[in-house]
PDB file of N, CA and C in Angstrom:
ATOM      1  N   UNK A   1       0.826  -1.182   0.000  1.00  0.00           N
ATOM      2  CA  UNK A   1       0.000   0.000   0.000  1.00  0.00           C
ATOM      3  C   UNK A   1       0.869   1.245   0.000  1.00  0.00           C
ATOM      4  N   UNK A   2       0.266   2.063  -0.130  1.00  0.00           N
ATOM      5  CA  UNK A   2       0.424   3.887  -0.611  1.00  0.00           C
ATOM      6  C   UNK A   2       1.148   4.279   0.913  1.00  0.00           C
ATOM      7  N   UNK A   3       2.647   4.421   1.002  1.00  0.00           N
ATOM      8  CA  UNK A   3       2.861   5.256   2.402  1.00  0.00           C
ATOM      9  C   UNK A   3       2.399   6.707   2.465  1.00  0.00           C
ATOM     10  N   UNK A   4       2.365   7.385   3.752  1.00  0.00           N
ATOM     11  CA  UNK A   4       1.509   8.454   4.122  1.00  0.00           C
ATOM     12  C   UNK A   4       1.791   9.962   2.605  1.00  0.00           C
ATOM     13  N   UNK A   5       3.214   9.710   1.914  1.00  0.00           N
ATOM     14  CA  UNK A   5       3.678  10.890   0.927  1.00  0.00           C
ATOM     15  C   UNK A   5       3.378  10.072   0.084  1.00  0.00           C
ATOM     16  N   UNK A   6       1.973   9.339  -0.011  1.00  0.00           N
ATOM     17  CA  UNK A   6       1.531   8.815  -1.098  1.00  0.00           C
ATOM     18  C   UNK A   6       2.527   8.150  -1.857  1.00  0.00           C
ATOM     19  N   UNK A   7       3.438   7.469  -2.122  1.00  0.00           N
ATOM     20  CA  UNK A   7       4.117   6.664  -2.495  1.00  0.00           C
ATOM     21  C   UNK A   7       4.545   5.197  -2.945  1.00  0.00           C
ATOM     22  N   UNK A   8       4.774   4.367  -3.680  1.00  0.00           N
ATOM     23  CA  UNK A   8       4.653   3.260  -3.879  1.00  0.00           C
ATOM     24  C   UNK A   8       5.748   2.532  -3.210  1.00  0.00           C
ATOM     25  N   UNK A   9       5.987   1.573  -2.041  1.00  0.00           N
ATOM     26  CA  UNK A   9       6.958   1.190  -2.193  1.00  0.00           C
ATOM     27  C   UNK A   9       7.629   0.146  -3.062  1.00  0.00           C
ATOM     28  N   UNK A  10       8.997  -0.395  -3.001  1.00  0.00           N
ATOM     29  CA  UNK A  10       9.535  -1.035  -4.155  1.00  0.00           C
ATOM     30  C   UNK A  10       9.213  -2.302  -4.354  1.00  0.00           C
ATOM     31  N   UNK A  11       8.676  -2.743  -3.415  1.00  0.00           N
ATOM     32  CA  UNK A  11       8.163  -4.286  -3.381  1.00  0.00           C
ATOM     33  C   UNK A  11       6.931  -3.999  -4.306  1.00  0.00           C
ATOM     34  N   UNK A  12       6.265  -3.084  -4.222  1.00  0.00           N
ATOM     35  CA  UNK A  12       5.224  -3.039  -5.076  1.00  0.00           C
ATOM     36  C   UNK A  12       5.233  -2.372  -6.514  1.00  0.00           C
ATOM     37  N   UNK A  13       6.209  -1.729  -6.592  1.00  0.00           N
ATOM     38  CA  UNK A  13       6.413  -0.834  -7.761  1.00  0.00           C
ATOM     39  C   UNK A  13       7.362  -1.944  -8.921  1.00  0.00           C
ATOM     40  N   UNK A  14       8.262  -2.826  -8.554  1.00  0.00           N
ATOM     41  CA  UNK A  14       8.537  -4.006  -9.677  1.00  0.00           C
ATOM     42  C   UNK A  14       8.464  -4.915  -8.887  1.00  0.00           C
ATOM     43  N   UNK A  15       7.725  -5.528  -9.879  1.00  0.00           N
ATOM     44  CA  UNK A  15       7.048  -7.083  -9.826  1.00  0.00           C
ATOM     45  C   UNK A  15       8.257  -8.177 -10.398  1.00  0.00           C
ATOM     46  N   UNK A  16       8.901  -8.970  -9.389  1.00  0.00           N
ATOM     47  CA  UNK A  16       9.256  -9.789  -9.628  1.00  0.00           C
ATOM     48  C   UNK A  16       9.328 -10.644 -11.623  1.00  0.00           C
ATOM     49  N   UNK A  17      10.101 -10.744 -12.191  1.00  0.00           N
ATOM     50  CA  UNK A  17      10.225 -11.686 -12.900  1.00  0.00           C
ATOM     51  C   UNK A  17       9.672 -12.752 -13.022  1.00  0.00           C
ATOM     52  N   UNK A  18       8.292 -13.821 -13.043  1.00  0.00           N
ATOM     53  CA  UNK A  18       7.683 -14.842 -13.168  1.00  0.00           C
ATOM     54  C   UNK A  18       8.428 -15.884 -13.329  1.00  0.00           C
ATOM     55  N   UNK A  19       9.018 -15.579 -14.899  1.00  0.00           N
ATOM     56  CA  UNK A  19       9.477 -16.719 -15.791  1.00  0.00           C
ATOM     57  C   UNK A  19      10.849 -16.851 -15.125  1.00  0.00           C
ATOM     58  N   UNK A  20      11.269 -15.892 -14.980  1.00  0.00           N
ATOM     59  CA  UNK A  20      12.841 -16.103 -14.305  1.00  0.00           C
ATOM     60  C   UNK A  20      12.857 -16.960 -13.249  1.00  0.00           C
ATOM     61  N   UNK A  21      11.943 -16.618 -12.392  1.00  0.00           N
ATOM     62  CA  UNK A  21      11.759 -17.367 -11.491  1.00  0.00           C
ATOM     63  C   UNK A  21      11.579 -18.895 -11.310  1.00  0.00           C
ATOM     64  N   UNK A  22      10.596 -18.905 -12.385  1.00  0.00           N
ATOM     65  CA  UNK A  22       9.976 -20.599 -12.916  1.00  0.00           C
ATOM     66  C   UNK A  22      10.984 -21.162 -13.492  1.00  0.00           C
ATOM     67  N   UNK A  23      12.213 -20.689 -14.501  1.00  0.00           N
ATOM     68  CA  UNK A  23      13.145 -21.471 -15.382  1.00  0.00           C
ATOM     69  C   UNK A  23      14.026 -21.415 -14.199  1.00  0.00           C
ATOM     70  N   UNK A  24      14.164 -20.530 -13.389  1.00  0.00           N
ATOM     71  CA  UNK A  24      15.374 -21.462 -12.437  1.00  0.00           C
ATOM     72  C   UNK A  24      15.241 -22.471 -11.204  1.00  0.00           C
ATOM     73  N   UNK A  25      13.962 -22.215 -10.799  1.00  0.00           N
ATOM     74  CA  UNK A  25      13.717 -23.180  -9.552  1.00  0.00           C
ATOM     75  C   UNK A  25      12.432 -23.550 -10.052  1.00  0.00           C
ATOM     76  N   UNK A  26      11.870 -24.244 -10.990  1.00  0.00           N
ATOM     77  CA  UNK A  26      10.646 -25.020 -11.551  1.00  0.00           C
ATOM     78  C   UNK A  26      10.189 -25.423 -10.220  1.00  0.00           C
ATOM     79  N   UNK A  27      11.117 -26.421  -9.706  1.00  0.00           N
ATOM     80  CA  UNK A  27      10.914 -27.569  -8.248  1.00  0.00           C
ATOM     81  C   UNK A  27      10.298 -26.496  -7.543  1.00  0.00           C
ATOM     82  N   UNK A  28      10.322 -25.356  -7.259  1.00  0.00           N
ATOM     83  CA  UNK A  28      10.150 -24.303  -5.917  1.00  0.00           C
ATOM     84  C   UNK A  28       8.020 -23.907  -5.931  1.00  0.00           C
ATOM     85  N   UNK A  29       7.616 -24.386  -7.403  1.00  0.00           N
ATOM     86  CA  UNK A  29       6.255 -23.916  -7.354  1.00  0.00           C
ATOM     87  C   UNK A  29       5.237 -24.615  -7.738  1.00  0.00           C
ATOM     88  N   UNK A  30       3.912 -24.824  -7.123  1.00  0.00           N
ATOM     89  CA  UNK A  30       2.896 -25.375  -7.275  1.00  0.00           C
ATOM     90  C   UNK A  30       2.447 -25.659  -8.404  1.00  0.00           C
ATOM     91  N   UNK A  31       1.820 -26.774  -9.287  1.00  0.00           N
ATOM     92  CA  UNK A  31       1.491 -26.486 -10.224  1.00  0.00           C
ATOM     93  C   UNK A  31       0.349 -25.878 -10.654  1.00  0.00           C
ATOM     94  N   UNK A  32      -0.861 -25.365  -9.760  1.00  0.00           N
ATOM     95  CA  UNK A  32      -1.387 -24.276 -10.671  1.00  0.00           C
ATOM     96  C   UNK A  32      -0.918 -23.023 -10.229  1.00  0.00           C
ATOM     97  N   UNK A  33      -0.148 -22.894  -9.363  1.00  0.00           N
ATOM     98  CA  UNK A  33       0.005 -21.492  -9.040  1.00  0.00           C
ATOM     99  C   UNK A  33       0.958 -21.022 -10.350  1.00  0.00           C
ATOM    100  N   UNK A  34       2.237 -22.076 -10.496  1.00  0.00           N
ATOM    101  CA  UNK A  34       2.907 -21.568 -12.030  1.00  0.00           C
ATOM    102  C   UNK A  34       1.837 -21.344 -13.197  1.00  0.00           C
ATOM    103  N   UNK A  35       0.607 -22.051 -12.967  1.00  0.00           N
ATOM    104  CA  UNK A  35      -0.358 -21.796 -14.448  1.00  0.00           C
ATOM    105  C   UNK A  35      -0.700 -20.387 -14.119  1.00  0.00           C
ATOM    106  N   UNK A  36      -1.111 -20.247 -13.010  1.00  0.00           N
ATOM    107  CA  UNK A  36      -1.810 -18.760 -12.945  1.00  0.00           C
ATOM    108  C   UNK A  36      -0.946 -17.944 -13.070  1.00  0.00           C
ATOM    109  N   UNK A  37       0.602 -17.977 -12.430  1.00  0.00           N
ATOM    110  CA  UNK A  37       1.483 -16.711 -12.966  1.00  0.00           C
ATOM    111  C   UNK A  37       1.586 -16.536 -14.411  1.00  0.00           C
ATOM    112  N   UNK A  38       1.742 -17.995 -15.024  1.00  0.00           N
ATOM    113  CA  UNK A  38       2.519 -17.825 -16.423  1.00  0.00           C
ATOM    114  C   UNK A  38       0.992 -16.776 -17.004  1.00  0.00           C
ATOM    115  N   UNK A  39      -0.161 -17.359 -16.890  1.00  0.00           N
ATOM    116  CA  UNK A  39      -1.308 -16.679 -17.196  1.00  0.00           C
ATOM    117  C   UNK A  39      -0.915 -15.345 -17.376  1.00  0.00           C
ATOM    118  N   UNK A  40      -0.966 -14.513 -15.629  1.00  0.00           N
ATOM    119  CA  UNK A  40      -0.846 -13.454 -15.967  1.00  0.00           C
ATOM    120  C   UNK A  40       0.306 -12.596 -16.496  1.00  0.00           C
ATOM    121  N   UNK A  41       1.574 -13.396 -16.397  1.00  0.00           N
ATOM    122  CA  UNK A  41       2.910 -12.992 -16.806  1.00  0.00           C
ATOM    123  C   UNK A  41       2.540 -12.608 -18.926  1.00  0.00           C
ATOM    124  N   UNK A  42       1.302 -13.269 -19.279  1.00  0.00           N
ATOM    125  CA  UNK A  42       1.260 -12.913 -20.675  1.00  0.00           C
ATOM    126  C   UNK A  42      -0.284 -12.609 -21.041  1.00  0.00           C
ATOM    127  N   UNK A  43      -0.670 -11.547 -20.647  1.00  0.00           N
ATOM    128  CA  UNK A  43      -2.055 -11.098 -20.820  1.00  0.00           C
ATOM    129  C   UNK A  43      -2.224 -10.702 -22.371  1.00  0.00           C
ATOM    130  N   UNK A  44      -1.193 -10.410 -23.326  1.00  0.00           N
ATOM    131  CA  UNK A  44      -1.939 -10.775 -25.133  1.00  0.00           C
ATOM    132  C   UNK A  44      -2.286 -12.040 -25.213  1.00  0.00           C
ATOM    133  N   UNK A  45      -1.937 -12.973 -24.598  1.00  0.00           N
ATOM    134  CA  UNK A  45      -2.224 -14.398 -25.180  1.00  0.00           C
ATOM    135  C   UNK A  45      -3.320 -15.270 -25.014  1.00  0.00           C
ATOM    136  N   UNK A  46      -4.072 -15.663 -25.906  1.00  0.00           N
ATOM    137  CA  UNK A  46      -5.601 -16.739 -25.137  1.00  0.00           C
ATOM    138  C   UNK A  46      -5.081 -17.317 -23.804  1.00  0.00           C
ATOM    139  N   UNK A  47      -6.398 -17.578 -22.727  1.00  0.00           N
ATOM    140  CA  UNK A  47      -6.192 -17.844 -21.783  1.00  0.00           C
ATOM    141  C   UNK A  47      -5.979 -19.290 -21.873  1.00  0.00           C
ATOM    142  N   UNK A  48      -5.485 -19.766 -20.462  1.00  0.00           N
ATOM    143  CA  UNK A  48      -5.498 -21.287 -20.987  1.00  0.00           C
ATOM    144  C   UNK A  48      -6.265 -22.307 -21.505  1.00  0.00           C
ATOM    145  N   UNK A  49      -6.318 -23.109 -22.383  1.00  0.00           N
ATOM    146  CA  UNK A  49      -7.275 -23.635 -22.812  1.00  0.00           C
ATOM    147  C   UNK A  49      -8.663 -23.074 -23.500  1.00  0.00           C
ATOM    148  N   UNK A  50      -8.286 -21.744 -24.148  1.00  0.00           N
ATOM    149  CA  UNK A  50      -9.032 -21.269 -24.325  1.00  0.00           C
ATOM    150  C   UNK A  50      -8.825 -20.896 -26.035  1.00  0.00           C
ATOM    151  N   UNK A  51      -7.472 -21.318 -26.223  1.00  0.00           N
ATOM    152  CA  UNK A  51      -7.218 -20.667 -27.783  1.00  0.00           C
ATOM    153  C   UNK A  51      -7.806 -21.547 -28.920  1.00  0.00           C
ATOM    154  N   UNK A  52      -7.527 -21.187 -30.194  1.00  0.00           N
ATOM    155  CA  UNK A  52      -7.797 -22.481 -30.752  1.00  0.00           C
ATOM    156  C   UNK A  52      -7.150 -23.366 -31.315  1.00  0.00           C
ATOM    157  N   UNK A  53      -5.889 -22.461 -31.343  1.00  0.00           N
ATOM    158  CA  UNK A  53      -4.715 -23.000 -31.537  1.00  0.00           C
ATOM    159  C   UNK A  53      -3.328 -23.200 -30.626  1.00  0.00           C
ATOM    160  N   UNK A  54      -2.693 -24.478 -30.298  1.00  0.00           N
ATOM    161  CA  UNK A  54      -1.805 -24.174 -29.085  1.00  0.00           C
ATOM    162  C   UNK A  54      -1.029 -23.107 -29.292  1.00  0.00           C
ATOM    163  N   UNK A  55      -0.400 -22.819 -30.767  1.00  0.00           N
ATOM    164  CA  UNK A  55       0.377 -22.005 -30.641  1.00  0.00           C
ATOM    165  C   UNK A  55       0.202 -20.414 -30.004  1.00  0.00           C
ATOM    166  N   UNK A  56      -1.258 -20.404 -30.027  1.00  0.00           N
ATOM    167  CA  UNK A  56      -1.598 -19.097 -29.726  1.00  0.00           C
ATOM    168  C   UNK A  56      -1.954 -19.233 -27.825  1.00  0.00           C
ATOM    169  N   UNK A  57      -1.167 -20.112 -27.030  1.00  0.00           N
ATOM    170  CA  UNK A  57      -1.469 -19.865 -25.434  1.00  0.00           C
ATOM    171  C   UNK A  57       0.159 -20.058 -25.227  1.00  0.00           C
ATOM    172  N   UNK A  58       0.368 -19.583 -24.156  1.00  0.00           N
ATOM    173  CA  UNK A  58       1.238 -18.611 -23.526  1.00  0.00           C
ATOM    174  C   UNK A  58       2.585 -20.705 -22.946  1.00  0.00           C
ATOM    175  N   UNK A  59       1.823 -21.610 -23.333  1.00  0.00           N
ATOM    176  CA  UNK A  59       2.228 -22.785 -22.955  1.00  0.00           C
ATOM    177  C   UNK A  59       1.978 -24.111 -23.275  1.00  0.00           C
ATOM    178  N   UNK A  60       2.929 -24.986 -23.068  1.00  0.00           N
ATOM    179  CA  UNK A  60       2.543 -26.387 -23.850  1.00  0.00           C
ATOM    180  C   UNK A  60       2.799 -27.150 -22.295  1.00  0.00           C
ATOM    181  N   UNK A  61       1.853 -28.123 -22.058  1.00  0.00           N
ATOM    182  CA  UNK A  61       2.106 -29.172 -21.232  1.00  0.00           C
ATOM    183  C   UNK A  61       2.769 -30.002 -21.590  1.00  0.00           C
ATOM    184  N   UNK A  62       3.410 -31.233 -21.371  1.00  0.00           N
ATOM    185  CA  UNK A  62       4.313 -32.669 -21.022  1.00  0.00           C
ATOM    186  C   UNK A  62       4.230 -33.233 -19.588  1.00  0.00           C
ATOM    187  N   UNK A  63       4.746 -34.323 -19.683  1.00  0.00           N
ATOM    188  CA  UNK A  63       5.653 -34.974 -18.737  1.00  0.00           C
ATOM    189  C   UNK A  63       6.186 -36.038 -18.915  1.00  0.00           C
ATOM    190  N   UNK A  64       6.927 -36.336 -17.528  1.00  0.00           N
ATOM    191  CA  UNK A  64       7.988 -37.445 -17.803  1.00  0.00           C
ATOM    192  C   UNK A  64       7.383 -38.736 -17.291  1.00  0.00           C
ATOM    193  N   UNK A  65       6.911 -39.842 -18.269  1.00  0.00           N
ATOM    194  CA  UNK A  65       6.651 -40.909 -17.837  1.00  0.00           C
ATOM    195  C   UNK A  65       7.287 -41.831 -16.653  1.00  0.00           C
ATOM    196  N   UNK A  66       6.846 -41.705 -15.228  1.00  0.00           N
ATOM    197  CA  UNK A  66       7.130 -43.195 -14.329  1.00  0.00           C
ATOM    198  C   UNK A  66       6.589 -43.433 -13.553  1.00  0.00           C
ATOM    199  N   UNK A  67       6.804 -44.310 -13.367  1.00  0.00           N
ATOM    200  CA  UNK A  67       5.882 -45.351 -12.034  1.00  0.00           C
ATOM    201  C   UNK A  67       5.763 -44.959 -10.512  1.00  0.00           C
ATOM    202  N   UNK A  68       7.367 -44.132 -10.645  1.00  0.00           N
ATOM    203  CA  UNK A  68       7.449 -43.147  -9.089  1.00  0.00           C
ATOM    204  C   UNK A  68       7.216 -42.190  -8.942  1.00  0.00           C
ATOM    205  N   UNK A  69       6.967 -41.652  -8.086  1.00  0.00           N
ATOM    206  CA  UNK A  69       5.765 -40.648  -7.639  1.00  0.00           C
ATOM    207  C   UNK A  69       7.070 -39.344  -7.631  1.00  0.00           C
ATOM    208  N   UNK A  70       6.883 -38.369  -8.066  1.00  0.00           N
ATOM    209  CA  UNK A  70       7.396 -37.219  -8.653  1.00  0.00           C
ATOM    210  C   UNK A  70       7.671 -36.258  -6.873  1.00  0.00           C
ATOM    211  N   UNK A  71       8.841 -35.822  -7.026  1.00  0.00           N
ATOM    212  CA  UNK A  71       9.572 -35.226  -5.730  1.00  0.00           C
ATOM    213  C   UNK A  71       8.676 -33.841  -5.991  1.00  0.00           C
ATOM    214  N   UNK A  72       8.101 -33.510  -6.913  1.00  0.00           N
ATOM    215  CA  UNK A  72       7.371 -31.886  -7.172  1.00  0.00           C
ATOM    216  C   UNK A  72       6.912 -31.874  -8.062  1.00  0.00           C
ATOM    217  N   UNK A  73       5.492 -31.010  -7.917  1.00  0.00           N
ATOM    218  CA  UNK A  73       4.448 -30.770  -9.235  1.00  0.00           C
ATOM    219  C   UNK A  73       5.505 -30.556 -10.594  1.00  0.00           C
ATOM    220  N   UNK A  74       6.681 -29.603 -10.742  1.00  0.00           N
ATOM    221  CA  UNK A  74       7.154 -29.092 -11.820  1.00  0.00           C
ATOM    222  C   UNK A  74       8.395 -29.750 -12.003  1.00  0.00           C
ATOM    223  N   UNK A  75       8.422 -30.815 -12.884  1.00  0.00           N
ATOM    224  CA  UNK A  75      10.007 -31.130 -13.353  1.00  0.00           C
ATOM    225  C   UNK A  75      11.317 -30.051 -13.496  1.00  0.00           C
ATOM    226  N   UNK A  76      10.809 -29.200 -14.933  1.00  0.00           N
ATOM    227  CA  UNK A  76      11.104 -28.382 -15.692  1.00  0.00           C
ATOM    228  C   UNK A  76      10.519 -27.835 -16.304  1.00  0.00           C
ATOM    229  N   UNK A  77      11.027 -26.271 -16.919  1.00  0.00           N
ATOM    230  CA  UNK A  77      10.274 -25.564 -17.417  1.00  0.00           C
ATOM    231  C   UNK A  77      11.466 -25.121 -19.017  1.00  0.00           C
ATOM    232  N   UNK A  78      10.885 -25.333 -19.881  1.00  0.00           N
ATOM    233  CA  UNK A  78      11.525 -25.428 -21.321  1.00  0.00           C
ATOM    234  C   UNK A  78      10.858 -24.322 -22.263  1.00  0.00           C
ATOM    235  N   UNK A  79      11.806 -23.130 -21.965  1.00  0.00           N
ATOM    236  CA  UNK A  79      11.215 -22.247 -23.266  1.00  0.00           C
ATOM    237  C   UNK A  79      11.094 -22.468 -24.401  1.00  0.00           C
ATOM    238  N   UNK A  80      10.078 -21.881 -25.127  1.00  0.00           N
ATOM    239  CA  UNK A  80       9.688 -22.049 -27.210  1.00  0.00           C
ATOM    240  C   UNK A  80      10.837 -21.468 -27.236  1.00  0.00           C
ATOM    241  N   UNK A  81      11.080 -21.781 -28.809  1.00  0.00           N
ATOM    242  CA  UNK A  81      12.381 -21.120 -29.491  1.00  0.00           C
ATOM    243  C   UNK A  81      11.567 -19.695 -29.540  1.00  0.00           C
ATOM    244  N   UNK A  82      12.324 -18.832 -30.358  1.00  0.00           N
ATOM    245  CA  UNK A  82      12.276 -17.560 -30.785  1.00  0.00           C
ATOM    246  C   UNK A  82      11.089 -17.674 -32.504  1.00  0.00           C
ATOM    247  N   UNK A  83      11.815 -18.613 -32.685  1.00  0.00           N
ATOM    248  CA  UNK A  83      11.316 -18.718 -34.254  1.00  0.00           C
ATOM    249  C   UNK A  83       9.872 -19.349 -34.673  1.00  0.00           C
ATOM    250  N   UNK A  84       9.524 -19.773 -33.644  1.00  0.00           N
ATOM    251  CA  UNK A  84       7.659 -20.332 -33.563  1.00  0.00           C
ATOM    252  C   UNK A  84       7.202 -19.029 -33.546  1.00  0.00           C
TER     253      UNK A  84
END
């Protein structure tokens, strides 16, 4: 919130990096909470599941096939090239 000389402080005035965040510690976040950041981290893009084409949402799902039960919702997080 607004201190008394009306002011923003800096925690609120830049917003953290999302993606930076997600490509270096994937393991560190929930998996819908990463859906909802990546969401809002790209507000031109159809919402999830909402486009009609994948290429046009902000993300592609996977995973890694096994039998053992996964140490965290997020393996990894693998950026598109440039050229899609």
């Amino acid at each position: 919130m607004a201190s008394p000389a009306r002011t923003v402080p800096d925690r609120l005035a830049d917003p953290p990096d999302v993606t930076a965040a997600l490509l270096r510690e994937p393991h560190a976040f929930d998996f819908f909470d990463a859906l909802r950041r990546i969401e809002c981290a790209f507000p031109q893009k159809a919402r999830l599941g909402q486009a009609l084409r994948p290429a046009h949402e902000p993300l592609r799902l996977g995973q890694e096939p096994s039998m053992a039960f996964a140490s965290s919702p997020l393996a990894s997080l693998v950026p598109a090239k440039a050229d899609k």
